[in-house]
PDB file of N, CA and C in Angstrom:
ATOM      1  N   UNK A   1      15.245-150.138  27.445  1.00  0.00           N
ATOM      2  CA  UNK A   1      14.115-151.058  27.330  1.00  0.00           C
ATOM      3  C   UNK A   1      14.144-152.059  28.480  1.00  0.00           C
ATOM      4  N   UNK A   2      13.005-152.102  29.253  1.00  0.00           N
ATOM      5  CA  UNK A   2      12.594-153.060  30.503  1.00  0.00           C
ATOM      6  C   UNK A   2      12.642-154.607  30.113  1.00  0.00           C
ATOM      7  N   UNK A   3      13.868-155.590  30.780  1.00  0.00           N
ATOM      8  CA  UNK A   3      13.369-157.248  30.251  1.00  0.00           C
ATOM      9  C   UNK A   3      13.436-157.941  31.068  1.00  0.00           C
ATOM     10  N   UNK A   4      12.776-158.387  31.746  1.00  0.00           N
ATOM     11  CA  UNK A   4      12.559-159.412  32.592  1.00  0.00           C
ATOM     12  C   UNK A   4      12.557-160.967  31.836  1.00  0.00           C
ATOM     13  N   UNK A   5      14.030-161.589  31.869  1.00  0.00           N
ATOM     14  CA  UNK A   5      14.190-162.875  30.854  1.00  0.00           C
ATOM     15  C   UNK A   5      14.274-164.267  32.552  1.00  0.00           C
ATOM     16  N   UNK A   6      12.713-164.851  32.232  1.00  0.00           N
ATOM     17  CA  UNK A   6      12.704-165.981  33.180  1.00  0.00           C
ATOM     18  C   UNK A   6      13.387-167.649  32.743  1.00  0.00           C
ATOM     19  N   UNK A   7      14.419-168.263  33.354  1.00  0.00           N
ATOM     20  CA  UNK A   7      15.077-169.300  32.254  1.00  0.00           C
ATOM     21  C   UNK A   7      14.904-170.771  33.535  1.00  0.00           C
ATOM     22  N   UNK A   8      15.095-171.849  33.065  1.00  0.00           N
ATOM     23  CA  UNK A   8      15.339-172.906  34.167  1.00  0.00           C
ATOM     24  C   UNK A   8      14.248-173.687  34.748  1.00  0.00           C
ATOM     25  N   UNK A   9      12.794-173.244  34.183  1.00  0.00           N
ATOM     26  CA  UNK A   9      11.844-174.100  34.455  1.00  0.00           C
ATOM     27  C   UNK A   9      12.065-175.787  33.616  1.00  0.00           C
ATOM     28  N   UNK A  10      11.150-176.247  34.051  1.00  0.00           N
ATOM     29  CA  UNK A  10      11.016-177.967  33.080  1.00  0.00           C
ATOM     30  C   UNK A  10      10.688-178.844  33.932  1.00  0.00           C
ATOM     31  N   UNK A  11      10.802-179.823  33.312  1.00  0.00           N
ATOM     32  CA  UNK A  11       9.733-181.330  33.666  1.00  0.00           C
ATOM     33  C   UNK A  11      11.285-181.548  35.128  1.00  0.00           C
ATOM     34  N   UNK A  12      10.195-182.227  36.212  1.00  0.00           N
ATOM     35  CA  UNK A  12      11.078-182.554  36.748  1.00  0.00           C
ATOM     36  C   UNK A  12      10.725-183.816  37.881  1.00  0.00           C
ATOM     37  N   UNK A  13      10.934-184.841  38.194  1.00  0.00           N
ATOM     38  CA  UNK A  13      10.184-185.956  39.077  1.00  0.00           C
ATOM     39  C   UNK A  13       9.844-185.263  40.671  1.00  0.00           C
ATOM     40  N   UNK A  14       9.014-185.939  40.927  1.00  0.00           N
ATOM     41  CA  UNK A  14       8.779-185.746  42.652  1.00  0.00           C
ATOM     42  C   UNK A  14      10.077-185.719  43.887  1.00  0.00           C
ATOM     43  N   UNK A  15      10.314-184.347  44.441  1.00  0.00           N
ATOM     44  CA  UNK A  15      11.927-184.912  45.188  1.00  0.00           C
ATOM     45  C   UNK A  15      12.915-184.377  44.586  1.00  0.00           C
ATOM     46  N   UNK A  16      12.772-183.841  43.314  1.00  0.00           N
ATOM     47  CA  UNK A  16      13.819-183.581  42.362  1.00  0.00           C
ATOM     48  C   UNK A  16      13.726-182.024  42.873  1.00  0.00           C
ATOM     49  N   UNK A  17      14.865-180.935  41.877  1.00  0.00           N
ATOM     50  CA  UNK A  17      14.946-179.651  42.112  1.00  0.00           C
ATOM     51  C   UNK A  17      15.323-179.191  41.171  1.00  0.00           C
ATOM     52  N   UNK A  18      15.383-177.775  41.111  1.00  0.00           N
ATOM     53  CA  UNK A  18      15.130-176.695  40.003  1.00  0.00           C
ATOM     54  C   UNK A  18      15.901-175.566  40.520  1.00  0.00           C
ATOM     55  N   UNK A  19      16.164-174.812  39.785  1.00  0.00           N
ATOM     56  CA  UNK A  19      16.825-173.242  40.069  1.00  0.00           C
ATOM     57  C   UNK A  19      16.009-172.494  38.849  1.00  0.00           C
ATOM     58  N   UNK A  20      15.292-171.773  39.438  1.00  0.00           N
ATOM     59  CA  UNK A  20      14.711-170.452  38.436  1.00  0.00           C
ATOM     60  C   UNK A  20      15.995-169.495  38.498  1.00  0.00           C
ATOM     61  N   UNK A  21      15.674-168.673  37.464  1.00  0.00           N
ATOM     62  CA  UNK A  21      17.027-167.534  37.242  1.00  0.00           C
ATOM     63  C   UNK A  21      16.020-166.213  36.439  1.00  0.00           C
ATOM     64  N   UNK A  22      15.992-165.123  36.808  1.00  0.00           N
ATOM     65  CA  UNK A  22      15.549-164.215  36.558  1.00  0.00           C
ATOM     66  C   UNK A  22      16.422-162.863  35.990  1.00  0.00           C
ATOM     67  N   UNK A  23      16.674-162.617  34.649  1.00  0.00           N
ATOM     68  CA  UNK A  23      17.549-161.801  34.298  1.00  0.00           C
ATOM     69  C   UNK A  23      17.333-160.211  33.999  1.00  0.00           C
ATOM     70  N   UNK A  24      17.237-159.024  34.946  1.00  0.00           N
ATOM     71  CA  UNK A  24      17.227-158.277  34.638  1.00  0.00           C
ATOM     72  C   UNK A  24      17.602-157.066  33.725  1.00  0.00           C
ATOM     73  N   UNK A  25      16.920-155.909  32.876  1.00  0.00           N
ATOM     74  CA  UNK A  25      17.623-155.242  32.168  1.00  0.00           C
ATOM     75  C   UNK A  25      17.047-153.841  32.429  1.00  0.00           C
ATOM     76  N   UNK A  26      17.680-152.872  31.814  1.00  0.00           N
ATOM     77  CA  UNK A  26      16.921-151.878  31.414  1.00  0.00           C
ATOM     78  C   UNK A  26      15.879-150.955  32.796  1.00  0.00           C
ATOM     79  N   UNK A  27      16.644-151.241  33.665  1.00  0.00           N
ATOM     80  CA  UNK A  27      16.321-150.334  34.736  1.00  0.00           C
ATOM     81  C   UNK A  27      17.044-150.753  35.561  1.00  0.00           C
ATOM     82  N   UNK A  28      17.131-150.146  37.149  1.00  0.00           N
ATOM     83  CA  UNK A  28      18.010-150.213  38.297  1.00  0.00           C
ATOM     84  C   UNK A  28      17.492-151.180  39.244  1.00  0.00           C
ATOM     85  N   UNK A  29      17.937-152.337  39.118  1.00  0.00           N
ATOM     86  CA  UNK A  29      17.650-153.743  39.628  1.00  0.00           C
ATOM     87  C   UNK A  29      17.629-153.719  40.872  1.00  0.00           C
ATOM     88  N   UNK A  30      18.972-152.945  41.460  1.00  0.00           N
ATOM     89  CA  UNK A  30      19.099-152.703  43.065  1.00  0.00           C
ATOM     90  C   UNK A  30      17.980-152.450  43.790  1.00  0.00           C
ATOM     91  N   UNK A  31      17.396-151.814  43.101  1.00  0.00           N
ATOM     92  CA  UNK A  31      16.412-150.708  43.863  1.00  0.00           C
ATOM     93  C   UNK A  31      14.988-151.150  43.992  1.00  0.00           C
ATOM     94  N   UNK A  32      14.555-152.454  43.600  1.00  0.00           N
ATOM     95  CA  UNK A  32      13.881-153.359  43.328  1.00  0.00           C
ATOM     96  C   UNK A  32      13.664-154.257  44.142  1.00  0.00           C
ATOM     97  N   UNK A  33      12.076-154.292  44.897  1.00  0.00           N
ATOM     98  CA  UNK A  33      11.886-156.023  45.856  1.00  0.00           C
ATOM     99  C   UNK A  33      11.726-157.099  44.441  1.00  0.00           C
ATOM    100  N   UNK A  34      11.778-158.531  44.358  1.00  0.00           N
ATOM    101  CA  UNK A  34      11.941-158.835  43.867  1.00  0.00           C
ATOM    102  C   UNK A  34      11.009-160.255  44.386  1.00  0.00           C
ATOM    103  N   UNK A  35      10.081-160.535  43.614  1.00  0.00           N
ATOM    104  CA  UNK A  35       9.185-161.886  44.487  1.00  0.00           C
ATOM    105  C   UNK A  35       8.845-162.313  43.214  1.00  0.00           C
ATOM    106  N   UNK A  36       8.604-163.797  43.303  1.00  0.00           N
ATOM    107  CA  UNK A  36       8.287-164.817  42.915  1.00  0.00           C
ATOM    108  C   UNK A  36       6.848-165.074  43.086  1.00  0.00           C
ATOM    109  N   UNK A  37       5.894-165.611  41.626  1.00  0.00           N
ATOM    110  CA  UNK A  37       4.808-165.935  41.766  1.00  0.00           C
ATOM    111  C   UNK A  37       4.654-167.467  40.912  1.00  0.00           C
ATOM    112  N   UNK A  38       3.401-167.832  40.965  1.00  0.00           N
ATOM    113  CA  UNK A  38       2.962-169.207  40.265  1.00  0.00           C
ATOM    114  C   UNK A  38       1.419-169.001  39.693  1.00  0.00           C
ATOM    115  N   UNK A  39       1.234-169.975  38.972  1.00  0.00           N
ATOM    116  CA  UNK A  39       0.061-169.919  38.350  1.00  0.00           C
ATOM    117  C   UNK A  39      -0.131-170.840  37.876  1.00  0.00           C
ATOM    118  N   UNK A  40      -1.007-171.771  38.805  1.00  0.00           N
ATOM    119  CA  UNK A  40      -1.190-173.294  38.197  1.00  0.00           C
ATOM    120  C   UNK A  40      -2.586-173.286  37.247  1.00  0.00           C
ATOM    121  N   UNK A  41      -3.145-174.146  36.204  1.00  0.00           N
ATOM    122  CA  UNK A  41      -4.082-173.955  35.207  1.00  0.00           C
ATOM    123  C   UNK A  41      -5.487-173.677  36.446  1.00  0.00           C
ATOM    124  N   UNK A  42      -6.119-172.768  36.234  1.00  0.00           N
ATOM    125  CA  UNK A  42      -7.464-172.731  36.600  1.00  0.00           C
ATOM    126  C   UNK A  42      -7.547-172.327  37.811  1.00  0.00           C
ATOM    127  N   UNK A  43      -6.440-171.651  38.443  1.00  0.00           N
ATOM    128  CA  UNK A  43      -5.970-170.740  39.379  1.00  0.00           C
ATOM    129  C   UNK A  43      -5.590-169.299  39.564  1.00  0.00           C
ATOM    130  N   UNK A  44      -6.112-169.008  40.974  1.00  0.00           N
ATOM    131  CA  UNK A  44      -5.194-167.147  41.122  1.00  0.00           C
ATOM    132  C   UNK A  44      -3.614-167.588  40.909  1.00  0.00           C
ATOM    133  N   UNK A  45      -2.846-166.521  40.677  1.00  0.00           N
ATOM    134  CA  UNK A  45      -1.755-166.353  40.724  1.00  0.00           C
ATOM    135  C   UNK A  45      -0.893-166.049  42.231  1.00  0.00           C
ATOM    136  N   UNK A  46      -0.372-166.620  42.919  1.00  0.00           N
ATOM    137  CA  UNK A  46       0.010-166.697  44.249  1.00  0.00           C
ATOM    138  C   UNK A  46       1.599-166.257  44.409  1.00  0.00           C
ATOM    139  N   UNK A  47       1.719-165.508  45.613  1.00  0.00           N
ATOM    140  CA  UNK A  47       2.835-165.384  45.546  1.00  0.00           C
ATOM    141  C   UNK A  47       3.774-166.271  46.207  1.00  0.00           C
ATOM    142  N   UNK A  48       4.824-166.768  45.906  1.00  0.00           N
ATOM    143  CA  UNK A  48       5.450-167.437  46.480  1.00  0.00           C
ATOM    144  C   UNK A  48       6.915-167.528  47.154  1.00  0.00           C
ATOM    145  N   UNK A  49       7.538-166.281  47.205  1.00  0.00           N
ATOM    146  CA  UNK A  49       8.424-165.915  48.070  1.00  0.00           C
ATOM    147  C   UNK A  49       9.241-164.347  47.366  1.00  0.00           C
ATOM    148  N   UNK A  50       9.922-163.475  48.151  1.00  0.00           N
ATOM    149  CA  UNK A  50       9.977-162.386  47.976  1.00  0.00           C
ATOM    150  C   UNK A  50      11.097-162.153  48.983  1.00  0.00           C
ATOM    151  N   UNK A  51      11.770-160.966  48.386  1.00  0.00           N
ATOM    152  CA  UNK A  51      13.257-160.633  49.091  1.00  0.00           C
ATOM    153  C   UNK A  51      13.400-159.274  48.561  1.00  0.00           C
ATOM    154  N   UNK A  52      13.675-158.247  49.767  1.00  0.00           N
ATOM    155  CA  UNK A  52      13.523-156.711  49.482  1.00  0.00           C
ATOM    156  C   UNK A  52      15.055-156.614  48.602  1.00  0.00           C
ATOM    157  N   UNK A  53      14.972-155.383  48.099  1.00  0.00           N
ATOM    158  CA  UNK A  53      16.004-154.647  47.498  1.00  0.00           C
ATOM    159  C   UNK A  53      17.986-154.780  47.814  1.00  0.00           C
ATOM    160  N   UNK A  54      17.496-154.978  49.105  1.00  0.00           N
ATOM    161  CA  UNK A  54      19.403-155.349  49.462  1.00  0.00           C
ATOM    162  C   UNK A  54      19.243-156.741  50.095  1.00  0.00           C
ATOM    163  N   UNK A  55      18.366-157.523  50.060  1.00  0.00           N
ATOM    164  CA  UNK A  55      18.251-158.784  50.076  1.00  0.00           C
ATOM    165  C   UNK A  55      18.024-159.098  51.574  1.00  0.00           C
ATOM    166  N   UNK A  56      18.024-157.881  52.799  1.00  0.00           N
ATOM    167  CA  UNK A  56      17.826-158.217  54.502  1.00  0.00           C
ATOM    168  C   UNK A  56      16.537-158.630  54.791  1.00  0.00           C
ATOM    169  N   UNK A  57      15.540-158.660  54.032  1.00  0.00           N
ATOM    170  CA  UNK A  57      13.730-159.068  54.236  1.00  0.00           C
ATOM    171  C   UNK A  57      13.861-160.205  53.248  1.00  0.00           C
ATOM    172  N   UNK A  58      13.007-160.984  53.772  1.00  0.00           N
ATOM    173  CA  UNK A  58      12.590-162.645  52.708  1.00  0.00           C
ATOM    174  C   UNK A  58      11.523-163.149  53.505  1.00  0.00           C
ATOM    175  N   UNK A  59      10.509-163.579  52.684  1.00  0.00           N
ATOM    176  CA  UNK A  59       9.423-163.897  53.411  1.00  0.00           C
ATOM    177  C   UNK A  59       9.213-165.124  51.876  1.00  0.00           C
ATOM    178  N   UNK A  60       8.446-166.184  52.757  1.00  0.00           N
ATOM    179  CA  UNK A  60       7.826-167.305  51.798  1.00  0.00           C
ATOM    180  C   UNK A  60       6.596-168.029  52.286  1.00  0.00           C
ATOM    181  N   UNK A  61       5.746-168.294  51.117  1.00  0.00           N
ATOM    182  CA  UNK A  61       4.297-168.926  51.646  1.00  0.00           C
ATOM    183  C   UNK A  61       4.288-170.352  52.635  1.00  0.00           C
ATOM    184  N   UNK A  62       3.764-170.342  53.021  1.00  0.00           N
ATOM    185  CA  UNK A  62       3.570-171.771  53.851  1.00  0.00           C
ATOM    186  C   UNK A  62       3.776-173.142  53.551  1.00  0.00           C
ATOM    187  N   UNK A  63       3.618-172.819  52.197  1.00  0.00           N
ATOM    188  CA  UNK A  63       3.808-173.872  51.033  1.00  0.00           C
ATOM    189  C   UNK A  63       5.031-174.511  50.842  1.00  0.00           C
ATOM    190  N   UNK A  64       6.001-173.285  50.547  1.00  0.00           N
ATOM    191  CA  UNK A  64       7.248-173.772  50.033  1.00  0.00           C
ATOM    192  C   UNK A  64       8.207-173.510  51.355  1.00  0.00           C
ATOM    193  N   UNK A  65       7.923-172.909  52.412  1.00  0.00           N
ATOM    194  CA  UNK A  65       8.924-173.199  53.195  1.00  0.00           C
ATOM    195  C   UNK A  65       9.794-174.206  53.469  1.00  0.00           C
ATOM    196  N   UNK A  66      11.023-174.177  53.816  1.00  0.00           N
ATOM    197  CA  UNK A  66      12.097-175.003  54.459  1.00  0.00           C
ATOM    198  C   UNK A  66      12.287-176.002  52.763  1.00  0.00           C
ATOM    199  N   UNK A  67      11.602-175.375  52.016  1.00  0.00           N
ATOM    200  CA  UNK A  67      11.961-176.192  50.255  1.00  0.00           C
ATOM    201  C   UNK A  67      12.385-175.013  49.272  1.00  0.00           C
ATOM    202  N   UNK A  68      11.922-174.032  49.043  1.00  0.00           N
ATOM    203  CA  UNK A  68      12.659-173.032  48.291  1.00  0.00           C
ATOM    204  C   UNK A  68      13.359-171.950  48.898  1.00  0.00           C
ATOM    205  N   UNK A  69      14.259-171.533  48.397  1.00  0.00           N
ATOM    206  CA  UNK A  69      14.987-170.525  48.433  1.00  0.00           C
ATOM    207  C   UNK A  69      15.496-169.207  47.668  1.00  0.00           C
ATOM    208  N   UNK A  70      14.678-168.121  47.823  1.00  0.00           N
ATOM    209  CA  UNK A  70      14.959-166.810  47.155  1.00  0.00           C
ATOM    210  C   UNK A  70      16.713-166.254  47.325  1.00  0.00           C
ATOM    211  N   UNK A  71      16.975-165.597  46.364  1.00  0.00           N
ATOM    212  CA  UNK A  71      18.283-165.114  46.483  1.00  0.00           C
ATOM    213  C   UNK A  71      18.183-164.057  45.214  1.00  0.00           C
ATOM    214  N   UNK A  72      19.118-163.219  45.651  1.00  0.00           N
ATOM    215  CA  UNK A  72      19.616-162.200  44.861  1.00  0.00           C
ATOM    216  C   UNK A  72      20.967-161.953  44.609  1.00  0.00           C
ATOM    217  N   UNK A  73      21.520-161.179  43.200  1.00  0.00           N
ATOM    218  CA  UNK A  73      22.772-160.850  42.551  1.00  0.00           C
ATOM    219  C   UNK A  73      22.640-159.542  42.263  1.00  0.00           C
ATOM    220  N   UNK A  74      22.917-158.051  43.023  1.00  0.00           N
ATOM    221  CA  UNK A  74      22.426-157.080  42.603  1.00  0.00           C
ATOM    222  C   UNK A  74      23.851-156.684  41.536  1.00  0.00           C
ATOM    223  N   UNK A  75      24.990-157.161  41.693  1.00  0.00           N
ATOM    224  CA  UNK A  75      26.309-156.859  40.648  1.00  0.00           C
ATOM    225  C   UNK A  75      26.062-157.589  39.153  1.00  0.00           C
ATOM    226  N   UNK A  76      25.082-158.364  39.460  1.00  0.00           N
ATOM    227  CA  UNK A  76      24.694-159.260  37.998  1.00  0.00           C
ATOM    228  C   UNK A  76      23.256-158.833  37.380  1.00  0.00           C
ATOM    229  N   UNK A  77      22.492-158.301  38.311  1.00  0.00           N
ATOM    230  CA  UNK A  77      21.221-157.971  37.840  1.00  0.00           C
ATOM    231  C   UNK A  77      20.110-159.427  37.649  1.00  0.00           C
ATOM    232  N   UNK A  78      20.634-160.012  38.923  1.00  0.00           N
ATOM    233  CA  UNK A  78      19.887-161.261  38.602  1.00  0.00           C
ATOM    234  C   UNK A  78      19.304-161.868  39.791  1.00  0.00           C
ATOM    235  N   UNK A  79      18.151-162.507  39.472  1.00  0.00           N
ATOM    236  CA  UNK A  79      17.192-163.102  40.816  1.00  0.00           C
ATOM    237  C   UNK A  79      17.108-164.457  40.730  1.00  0.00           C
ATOM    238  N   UNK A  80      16.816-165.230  41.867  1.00  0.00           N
ATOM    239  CA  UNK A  80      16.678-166.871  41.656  1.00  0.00           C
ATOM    240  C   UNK A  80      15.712-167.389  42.337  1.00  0.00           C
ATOM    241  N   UNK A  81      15.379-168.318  42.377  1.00  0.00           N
ATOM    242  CA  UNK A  81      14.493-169.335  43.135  1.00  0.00           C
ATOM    243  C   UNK A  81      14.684-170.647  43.430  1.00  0.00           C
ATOM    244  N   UNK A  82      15.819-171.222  44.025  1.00  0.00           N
ATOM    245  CA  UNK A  82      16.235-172.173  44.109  1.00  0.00           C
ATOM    246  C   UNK A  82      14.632-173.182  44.972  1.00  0.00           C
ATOM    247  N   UNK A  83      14.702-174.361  43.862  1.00  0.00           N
ATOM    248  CA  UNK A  83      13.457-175.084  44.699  1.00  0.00           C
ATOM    249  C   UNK A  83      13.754-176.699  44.705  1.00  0.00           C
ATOM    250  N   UNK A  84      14.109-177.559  45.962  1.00  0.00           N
ATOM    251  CA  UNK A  84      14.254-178.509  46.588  1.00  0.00           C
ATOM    252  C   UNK A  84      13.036-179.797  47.217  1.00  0.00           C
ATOM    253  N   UNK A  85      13.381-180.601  46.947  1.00  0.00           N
ATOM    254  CA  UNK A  85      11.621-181.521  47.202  1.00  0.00           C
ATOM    255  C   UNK A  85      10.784-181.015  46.844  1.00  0.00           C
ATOM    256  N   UNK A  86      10.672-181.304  45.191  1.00  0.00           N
ATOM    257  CA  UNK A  86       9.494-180.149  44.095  1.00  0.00           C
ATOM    258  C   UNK A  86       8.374-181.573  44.504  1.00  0.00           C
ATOM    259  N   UNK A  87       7.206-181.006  44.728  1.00  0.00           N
ATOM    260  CA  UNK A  87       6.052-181.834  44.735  1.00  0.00           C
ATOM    261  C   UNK A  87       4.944-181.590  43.490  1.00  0.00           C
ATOM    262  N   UNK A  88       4.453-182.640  43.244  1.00  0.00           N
ATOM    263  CA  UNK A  88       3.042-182.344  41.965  1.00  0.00           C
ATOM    264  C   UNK A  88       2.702-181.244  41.922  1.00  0.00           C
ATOM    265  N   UNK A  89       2.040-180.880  43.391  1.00  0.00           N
ATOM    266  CA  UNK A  89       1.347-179.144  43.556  1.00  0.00           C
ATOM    267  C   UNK A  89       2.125-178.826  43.458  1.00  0.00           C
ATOM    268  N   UNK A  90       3.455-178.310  43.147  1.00  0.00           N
ATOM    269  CA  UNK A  90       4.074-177.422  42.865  1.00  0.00           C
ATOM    270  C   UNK A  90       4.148-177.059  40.948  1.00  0.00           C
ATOM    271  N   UNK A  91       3.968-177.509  40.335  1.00  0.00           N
ATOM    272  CA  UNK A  91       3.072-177.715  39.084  1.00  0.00           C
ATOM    273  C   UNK A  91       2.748-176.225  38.842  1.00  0.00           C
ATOM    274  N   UNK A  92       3.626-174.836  38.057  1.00  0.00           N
ATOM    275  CA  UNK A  92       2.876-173.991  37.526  1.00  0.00           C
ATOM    276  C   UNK A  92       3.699-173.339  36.670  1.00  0.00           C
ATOM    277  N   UNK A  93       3.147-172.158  36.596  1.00  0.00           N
ATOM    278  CA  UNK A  93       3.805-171.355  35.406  1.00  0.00           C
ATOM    279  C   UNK A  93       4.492-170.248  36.908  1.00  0.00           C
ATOM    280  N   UNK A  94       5.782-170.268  36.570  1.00  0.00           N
ATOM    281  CA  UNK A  94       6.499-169.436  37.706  1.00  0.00           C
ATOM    282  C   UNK A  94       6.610-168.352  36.929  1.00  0.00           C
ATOM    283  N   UNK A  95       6.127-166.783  37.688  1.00  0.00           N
ATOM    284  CA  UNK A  95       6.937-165.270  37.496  1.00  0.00           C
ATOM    285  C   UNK A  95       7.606-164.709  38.189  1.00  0.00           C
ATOM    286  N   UNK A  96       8.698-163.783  37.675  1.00  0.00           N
ATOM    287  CA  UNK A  96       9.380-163.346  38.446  1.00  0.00           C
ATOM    288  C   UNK A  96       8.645-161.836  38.705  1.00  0.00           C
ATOM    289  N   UNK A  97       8.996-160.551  39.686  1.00  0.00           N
ATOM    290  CA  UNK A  97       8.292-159.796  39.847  1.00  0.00           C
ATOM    291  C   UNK A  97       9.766-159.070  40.338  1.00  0.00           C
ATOM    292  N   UNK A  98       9.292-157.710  39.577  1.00  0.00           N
ATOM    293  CA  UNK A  98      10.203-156.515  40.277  1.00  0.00           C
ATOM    294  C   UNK A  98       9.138-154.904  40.710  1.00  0.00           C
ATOM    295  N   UNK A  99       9.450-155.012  41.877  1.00  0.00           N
ATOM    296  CA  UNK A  99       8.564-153.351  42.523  1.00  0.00           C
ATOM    297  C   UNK A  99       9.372-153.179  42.780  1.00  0.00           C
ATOM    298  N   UNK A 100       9.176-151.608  42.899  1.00  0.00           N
ATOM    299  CA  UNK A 100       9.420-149.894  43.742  1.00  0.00           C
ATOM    300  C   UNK A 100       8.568-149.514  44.173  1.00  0.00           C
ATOM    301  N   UNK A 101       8.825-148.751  44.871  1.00  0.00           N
ATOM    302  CA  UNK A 101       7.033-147.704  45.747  1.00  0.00           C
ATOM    303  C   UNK A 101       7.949-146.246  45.671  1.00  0.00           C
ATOM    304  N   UNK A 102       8.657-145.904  45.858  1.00  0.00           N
ATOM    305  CA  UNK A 102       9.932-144.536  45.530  1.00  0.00           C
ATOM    306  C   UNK A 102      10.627-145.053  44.852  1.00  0.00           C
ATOM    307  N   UNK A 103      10.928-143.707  44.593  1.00  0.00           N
ATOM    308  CA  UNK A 103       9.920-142.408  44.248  1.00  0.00           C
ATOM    309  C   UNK A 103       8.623-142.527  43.628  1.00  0.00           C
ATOM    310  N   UNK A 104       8.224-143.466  42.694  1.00  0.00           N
ATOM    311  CA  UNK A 104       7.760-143.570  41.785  1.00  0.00           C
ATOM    312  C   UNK A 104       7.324-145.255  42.023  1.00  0.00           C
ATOM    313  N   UNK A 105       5.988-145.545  42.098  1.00  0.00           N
ATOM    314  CA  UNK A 105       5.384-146.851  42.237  1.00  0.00           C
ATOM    315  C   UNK A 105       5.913-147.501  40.884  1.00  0.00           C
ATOM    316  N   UNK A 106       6.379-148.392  40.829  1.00  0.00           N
ATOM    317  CA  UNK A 106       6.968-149.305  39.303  1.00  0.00           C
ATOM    318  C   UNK A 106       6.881-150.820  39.229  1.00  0.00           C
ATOM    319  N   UNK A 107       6.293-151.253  38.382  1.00  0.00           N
ATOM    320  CA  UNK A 107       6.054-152.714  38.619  1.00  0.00           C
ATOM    321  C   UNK A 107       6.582-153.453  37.218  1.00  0.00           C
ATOM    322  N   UNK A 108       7.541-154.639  36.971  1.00  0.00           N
ATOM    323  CA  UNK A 108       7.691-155.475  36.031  1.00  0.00           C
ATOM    324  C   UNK A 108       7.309-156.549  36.414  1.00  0.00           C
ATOM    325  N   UNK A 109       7.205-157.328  35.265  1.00  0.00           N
ATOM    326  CA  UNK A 109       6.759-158.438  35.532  1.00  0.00           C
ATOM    327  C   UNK A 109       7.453-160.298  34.316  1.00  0.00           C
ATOM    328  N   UNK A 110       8.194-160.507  34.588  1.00  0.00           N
ATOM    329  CA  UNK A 110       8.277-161.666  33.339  1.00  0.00           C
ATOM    330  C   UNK A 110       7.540-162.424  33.076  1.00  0.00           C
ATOM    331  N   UNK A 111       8.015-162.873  31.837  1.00  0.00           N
ATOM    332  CA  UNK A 111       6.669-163.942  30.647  1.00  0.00           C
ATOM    333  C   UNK A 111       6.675-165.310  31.186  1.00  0.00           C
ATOM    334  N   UNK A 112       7.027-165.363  32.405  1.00  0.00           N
ATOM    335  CA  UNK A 112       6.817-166.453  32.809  1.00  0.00           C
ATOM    336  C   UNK A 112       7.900-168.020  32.102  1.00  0.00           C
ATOM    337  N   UNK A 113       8.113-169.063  33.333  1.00  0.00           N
ATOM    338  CA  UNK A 113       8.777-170.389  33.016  1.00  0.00           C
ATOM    339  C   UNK A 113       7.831-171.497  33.455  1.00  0.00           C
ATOM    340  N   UNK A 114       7.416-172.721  32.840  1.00  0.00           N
ATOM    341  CA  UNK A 114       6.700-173.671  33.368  1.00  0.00           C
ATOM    342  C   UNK A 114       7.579-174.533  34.005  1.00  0.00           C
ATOM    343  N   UNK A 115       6.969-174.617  35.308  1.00  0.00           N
ATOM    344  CA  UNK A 115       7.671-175.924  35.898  1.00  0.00           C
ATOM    345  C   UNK A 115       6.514-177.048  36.257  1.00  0.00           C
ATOM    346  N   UNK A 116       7.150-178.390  35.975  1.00  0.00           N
ATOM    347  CA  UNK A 116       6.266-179.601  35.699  1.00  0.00           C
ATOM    348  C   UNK A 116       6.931-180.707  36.301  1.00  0.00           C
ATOM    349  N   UNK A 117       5.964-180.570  37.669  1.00  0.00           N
ATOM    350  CA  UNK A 117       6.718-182.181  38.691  1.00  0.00           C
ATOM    351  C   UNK A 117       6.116-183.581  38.858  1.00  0.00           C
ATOM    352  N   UNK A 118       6.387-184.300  38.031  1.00  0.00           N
ATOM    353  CA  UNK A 118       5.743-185.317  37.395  1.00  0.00           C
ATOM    354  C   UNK A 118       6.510-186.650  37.737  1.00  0.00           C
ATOM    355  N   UNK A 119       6.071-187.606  37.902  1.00  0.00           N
ATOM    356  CA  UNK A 119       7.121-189.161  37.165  1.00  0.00           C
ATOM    357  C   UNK A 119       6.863-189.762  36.301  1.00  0.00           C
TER     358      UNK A 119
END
């Protein structure tokens, strides 16, 4: 059974920081790009940074550069999002995301964590 368990969102002040944690199950994690999305109320869903399968590709939006940081645990089955000088706009419902394209196109997706940067 496929679980994508998202943990580590919450209220947090302007300046402050967060670590998302993304816990994989039930399929072969390795083999998996692994990106990060958001979804603030009354918005598309955006992506916001992404790191291929053995972790040598990482790409991040314009947004969060030089402030978050993607990382991977392929011996733990686990993904992160470390995020540093959280601003208001940064305000959403974070997902984690797992693709393949081989053999076989495969997409998960988790139930999502709210993060809330407030004072």
């Amino acid at each position: 059974q496929v679980q994508l368990v998202e943990s580590g969102g919450g209220l947090v002040q302007p300046g402050g920081s967060l670590r998302l944690s993304c816990a994989a199950s039930g399929f072969t994690f390795s083999t998996y790009a692994v990106s990060w999305h958001r979804q603030a109320p009354g918005k598309e869903r955006d992506l916001v940074a992404g790191i291929s399968s053995t972790g040598d590709n990482i790409n991040y939006a314009d947004s969060v550069k030089g402030r978050f940081t993607i990382s991977r645990d392929n011996a733990k089955n686990m993904a992160y999002l470390d995020m540093n000088s959280l601003k208001p706009e940064d305000t959403a419902v974070y997902y984690c995301k797992m693709e393949r394209r081989w053999p076989t196109w495969s997409v998960y997706w988790g139930q999502g964590t709210q993060v809330t940067v407030s004072s």
